[in-house]
N, C-alpha and C. Protein backbone atom coordinates (compact mmCIF):
# COMPACT_ATOMS: atom_id res chain seq x y z
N UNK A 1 -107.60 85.97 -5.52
CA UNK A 1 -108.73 86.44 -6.28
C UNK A 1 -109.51 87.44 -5.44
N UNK A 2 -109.55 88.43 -5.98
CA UNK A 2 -110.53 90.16 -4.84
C UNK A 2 -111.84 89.13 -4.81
N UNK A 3 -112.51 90.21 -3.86
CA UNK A 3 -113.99 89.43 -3.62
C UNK A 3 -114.96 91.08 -3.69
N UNK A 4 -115.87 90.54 -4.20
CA UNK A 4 -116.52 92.01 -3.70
C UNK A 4 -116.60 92.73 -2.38
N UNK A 5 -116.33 93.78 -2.54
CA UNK A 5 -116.53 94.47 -1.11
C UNK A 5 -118.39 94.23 -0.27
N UNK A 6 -118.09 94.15 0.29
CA UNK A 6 -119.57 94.44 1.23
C UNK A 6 -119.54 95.62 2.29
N UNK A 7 -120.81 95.86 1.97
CA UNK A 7 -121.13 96.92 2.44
C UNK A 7 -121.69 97.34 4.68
N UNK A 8 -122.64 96.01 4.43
CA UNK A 8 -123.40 95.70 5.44
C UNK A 8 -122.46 94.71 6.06
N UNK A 9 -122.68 95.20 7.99
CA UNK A 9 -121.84 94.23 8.84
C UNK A 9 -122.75 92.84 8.67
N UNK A 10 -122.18 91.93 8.86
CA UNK A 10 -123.06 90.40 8.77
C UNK A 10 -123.79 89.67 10.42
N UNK A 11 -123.18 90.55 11.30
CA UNK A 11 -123.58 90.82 12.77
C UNK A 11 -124.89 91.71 12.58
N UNK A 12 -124.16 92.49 12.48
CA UNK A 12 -125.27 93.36 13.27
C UNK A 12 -126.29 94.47 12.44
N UNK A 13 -125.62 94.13 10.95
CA UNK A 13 -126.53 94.92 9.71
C UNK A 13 -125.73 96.36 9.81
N UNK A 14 -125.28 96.74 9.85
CA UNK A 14 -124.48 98.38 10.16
C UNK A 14 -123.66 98.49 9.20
N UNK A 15 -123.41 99.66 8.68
CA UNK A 15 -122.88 100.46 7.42
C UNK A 15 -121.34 99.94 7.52
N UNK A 16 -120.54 98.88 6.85
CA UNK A 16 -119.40 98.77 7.16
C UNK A 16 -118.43 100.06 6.45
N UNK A 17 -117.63 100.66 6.73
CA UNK A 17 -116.26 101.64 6.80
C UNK A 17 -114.96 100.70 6.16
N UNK A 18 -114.37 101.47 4.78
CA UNK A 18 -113.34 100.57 4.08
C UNK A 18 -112.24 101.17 4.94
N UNK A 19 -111.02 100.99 5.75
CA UNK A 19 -110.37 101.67 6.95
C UNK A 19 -108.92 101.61 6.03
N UNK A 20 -108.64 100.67 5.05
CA UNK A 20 -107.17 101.01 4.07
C UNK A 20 -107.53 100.66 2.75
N UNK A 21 -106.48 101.12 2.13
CA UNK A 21 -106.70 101.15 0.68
C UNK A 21 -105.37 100.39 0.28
N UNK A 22 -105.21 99.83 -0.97
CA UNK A 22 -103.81 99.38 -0.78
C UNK A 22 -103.56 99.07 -2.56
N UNK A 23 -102.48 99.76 -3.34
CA UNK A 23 -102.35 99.94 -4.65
C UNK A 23 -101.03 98.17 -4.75
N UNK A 24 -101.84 97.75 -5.51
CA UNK A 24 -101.15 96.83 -6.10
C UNK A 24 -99.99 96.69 -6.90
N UNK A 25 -100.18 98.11 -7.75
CA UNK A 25 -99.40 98.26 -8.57
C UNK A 25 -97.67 98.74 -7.57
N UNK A 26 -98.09 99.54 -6.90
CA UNK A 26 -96.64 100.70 -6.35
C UNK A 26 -96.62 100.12 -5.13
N UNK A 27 -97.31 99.41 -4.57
CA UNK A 27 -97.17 98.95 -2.78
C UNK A 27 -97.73 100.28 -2.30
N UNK A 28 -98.49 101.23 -2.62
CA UNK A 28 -98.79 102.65 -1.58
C UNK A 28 -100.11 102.10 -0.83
N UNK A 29 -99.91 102.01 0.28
CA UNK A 29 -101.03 101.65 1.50
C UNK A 29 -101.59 103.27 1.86
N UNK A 30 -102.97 103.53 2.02
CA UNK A 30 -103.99 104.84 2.60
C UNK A 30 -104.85 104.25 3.86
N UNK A 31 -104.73 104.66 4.86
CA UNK A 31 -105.12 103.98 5.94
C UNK A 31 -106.02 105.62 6.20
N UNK A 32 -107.48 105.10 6.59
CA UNK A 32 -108.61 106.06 7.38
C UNK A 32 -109.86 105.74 7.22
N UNK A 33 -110.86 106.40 6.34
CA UNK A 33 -111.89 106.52 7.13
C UNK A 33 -112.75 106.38 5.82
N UNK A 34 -112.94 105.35 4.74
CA UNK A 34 -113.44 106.06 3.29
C UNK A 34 -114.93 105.15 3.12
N UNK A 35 -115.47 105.60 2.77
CA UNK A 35 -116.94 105.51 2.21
C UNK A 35 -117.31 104.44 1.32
N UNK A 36 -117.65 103.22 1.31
CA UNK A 36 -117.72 102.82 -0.34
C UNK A 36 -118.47 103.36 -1.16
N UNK A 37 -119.13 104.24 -0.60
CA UNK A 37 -120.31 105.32 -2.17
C UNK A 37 -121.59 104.97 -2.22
N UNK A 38 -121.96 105.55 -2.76
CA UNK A 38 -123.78 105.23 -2.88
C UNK A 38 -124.17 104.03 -3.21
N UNK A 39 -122.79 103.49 -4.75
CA UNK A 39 -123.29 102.39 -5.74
C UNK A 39 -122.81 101.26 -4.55
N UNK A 40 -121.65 101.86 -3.69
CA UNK A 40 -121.22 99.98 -3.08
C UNK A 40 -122.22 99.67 -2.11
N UNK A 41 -122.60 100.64 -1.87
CA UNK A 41 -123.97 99.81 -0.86
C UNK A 41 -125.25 99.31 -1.23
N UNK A 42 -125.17 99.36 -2.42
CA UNK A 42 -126.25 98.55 -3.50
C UNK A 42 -126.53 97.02 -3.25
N UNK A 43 -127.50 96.45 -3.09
CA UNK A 43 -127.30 95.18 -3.00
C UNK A 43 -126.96 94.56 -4.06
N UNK A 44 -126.83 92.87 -4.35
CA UNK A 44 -126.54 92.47 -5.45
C UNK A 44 -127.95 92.93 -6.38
N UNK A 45 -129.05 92.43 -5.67
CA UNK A 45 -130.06 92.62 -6.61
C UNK A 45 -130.36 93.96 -7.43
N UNK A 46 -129.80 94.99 -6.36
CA UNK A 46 -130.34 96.58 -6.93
C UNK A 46 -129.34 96.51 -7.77
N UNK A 47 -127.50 95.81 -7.49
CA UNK A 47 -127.03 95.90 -8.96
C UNK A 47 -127.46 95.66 -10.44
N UNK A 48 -127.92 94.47 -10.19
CA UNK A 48 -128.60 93.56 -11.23
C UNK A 48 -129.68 94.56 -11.51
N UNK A 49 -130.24 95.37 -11.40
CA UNK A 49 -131.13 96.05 -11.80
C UNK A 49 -131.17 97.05 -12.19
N UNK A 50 -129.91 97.89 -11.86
CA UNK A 50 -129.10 99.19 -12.58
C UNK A 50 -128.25 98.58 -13.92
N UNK A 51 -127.90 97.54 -13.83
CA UNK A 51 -127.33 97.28 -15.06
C UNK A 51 -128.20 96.71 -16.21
N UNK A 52 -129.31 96.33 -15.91
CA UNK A 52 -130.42 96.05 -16.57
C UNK A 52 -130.96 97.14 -17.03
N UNK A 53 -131.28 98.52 -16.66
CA UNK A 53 -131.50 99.43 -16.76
C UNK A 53 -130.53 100.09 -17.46
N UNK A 54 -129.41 100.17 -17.55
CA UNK A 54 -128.21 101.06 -18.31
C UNK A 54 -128.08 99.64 -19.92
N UNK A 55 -128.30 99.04 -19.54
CA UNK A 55 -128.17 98.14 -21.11
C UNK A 55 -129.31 98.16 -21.47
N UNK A 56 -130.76 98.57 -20.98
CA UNK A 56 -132.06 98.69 -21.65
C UNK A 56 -132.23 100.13 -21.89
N UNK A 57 -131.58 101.08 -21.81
CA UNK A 57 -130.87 102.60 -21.70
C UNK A 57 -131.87 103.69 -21.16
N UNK A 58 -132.50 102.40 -19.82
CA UNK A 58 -133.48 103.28 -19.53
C UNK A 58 -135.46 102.83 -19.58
N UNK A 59 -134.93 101.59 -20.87
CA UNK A 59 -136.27 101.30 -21.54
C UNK A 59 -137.28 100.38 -19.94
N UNK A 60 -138.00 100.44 -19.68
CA UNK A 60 -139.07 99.38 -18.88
C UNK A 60 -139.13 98.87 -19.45
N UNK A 61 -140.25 98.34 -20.47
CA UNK A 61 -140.32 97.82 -21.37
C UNK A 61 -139.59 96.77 -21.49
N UNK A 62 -138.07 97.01 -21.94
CA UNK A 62 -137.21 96.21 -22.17
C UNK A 62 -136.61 95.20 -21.18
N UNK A 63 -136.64 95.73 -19.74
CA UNK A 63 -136.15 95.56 -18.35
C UNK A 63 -137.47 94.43 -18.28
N UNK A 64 -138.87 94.96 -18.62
CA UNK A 64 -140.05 93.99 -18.03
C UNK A 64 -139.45 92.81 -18.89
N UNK A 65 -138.98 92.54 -20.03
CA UNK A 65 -138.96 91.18 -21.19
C UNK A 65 -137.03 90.66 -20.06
N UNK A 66 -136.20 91.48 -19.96
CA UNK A 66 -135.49 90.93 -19.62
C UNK A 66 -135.31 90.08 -18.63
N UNK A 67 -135.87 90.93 -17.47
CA UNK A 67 -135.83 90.43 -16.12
C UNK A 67 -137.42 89.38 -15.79
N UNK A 68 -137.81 89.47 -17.14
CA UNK A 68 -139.48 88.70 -16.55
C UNK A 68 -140.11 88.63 -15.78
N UNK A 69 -140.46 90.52 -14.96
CA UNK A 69 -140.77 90.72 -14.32
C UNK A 69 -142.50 91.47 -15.06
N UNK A 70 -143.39 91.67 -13.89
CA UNK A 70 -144.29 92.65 -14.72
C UNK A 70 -144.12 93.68 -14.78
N UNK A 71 -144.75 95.15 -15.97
CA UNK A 71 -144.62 96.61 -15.77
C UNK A 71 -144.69 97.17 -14.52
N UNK A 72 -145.16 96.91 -13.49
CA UNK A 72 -145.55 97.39 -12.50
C UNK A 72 -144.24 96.93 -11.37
N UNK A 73 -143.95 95.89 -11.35
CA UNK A 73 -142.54 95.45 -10.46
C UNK A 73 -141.69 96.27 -10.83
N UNK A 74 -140.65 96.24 -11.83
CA UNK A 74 -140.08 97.07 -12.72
C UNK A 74 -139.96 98.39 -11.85
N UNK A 75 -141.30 98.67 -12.74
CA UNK A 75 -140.89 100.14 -12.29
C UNK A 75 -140.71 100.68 -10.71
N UNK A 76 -141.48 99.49 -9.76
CA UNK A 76 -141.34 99.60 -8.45
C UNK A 76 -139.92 99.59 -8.08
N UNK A 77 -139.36 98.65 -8.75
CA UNK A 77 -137.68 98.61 -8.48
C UNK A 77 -136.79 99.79 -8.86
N UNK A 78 -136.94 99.90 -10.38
CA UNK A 78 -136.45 101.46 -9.87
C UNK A 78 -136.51 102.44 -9.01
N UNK A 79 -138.07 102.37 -9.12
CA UNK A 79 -138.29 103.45 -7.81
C UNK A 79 -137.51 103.65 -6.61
N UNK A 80 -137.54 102.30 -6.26
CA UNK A 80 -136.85 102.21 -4.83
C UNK A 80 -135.40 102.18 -5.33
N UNK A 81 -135.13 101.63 -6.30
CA UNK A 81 -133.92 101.78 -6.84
C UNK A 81 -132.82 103.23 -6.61
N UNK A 82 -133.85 104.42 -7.33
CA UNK A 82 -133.38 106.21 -6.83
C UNK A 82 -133.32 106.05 -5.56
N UNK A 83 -134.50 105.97 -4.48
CA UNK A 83 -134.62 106.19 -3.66
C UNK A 83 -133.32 105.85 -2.78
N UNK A 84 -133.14 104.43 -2.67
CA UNK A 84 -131.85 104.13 -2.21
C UNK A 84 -130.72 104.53 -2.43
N UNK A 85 -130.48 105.30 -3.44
CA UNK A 85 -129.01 105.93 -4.48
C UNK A 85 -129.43 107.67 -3.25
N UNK A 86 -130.32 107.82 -2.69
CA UNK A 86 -130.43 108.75 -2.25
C UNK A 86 -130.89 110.20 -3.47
N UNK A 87 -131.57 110.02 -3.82
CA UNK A 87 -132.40 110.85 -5.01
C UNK A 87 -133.48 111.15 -4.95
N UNK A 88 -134.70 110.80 -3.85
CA UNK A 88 -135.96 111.53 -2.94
C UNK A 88 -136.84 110.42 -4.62
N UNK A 89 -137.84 110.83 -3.92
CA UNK A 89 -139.31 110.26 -4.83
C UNK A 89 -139.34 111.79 -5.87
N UNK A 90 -140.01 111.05 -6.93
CA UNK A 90 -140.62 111.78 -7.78
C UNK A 90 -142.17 112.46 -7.19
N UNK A 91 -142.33 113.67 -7.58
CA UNK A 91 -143.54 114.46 -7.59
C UNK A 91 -144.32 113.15 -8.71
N UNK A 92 -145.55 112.82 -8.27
CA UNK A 92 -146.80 111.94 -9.00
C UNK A 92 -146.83 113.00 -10.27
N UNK A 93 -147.25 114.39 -10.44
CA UNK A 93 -147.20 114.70 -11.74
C UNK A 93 -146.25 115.14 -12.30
N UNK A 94 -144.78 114.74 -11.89
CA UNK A 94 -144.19 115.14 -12.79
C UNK A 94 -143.45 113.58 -13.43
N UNK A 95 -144.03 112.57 -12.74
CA UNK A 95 -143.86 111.12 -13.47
C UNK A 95 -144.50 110.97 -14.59
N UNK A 96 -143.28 110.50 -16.08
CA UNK A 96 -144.45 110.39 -17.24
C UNK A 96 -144.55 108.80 -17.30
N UNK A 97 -144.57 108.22 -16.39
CA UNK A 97 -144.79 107.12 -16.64
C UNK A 97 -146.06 106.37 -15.64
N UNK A 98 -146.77 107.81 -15.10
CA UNK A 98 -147.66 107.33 -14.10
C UNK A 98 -149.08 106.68 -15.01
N UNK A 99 -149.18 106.78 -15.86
CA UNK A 99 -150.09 105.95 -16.92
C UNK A 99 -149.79 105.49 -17.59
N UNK A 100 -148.92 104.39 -17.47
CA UNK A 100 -148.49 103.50 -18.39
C UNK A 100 -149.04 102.25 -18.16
N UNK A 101 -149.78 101.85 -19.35
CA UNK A 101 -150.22 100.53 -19.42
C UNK A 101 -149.66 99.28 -18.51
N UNK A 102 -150.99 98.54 -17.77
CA UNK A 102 -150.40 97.83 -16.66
C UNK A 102 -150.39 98.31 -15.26
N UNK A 103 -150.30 99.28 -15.41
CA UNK A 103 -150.58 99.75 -14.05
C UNK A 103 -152.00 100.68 -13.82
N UNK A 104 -152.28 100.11 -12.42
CA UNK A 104 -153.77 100.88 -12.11
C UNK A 104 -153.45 102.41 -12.00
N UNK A 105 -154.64 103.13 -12.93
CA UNK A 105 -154.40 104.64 -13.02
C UNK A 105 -155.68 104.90 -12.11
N UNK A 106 -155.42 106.17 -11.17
CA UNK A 106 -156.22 107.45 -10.45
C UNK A 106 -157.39 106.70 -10.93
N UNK A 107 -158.23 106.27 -9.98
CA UNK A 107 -160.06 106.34 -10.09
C UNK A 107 -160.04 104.41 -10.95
N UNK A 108 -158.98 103.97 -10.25
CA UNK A 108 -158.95 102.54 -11.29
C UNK A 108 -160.00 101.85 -10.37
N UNK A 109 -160.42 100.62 -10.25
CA UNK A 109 -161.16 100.13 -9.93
C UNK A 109 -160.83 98.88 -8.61
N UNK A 110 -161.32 98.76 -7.72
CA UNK A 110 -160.69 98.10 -6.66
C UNK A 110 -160.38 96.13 -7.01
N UNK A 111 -160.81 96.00 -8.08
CA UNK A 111 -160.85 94.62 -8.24
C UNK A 111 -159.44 94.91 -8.50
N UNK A 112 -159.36 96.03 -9.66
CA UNK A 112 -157.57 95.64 -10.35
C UNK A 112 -156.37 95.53 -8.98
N UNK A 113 -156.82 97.08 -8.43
CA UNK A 113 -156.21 97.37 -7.26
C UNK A 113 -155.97 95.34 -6.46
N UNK A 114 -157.11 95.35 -5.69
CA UNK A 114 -156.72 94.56 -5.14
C UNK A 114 -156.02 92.60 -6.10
N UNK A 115 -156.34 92.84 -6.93
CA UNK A 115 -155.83 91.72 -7.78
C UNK A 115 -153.54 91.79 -8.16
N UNK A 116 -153.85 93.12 -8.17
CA UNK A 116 -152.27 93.72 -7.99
C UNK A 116 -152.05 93.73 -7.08
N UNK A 117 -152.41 93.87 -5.67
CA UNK A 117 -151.93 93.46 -4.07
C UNK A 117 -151.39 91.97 -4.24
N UNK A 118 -153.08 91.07 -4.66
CA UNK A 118 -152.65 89.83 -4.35
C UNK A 118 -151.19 89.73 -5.33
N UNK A 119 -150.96 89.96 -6.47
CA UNK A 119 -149.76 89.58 -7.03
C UNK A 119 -148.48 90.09 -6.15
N UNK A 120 -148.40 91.23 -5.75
CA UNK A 120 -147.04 91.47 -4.37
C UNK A 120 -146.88 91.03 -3.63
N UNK A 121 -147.80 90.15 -3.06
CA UNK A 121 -147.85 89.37 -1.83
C UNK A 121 -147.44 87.98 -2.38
N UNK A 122 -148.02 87.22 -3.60
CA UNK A 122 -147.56 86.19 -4.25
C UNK A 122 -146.20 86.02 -4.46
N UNK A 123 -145.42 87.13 -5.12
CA UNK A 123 -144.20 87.26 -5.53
C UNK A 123 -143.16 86.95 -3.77
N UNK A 124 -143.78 88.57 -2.90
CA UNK A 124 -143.10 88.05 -1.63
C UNK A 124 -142.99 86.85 -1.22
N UNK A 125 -144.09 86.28 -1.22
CA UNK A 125 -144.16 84.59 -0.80
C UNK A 125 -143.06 83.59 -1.45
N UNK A 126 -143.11 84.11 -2.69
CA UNK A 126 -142.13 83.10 -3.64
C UNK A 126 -140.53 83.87 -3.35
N UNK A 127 -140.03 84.38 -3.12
CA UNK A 127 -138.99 85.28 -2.64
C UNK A 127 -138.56 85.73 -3.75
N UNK A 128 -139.74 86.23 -4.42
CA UNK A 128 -139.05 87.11 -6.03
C UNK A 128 -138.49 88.44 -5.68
N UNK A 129 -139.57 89.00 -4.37
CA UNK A 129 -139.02 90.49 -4.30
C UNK A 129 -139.03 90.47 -2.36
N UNK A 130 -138.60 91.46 -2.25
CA UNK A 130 -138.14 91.50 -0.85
C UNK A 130 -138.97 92.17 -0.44
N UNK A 131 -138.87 92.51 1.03
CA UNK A 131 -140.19 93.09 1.96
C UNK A 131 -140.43 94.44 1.26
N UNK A 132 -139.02 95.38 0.95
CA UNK A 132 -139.18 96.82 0.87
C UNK A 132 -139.94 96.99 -0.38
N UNK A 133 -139.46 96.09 -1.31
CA UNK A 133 -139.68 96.46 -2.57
C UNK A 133 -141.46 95.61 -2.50
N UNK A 134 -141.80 95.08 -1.93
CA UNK A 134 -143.44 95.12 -1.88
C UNK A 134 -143.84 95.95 -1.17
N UNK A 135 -143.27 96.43 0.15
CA UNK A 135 -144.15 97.90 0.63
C UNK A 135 -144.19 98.92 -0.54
N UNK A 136 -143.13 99.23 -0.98
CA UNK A 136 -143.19 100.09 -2.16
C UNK A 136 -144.26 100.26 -3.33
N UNK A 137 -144.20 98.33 -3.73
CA UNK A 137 -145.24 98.68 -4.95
C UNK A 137 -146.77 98.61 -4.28
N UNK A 138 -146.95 98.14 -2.99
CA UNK A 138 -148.06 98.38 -2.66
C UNK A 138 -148.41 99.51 -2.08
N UNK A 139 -147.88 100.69 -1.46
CA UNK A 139 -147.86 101.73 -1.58
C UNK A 139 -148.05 102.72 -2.88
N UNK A 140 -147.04 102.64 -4.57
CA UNK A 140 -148.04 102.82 -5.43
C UNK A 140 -149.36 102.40 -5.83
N UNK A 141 -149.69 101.13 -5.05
CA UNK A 141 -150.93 100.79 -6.02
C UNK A 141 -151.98 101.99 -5.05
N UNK A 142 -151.44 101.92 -3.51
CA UNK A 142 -152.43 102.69 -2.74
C UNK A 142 -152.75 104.53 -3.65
N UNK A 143 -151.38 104.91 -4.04
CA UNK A 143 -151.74 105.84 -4.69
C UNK A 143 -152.22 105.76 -5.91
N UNK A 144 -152.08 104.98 -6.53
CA UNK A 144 -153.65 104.71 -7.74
C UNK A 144 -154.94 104.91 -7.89
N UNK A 145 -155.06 104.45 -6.59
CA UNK A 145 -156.39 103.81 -6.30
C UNK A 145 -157.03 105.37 -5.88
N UNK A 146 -156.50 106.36 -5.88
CA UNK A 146 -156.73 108.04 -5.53
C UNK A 146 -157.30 108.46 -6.49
């Protein structure tokens, strides 16, 4: 039974290298140097979250009811989601989703602000989301709060 490939050494955290290839069908073995790609170095979770995203075709919305996460996680995960696929951050105005209900908008008020900290830090605690993906959304909330 195949197993998924992994990406990351289990030592030492380092980019593992697939070194042969090997066709089942014909017996043809490729022995060198090959890449698993942007998507194989995805974790499980960022999988689970691109495919959530391609069956919600995109929708938040839909992703927030699926994954029972809030608007604001969500979209943090994508975020970091591109980012990791190697696709740079979005320009703030050219995001149309930078005022979307749920999330603190430009000149919001520090109670919300900080009431949305405490929830990233809650979630980290509970191991809903991982370190990066709370620097992330607490880093948007910092740009909110602008």
């Amino acid at each position: 039974m195949p197993h998924d490939v992994i990406s990351t050494c289990p030592v030492c955290s380092g980019e593992l290298a697939v070194t042969r290839l090997h066709c089942r069908s014909c017996g043809t073995t490729l022995e060198g140097d090959f890449s698993v790609g942007r998507f194989g170095r995805l974790s499980r979770e960022q999988l689970a979250l691109l495919e959530s995203f391609l069956r919600s075709r995109g929708n938040l919305r839909d992703m927030e009811r699926e994954l029972g996460l809030s608007y604001p996680t969500v979209r943090s995960r994508v975020e970091a989601l591109v980012r990791s696929l190697g696709f740079g951050p979005r320009a703030e105005a050219d995001d149309p989703v930078a005022d979307a209900p749920g999330l603190p908008t430009a000149g919001a008020d520090a109670a919300a602000i900080l009431s949305a900290r405490h929830d990233v830090l809650d979630r980290l605690a509970r191991h809903e989301i991982g370190a990066e993906d709370a620097a992330d959304a607490i880093r948007a909330l910092g740009r909110a709060s602008r």
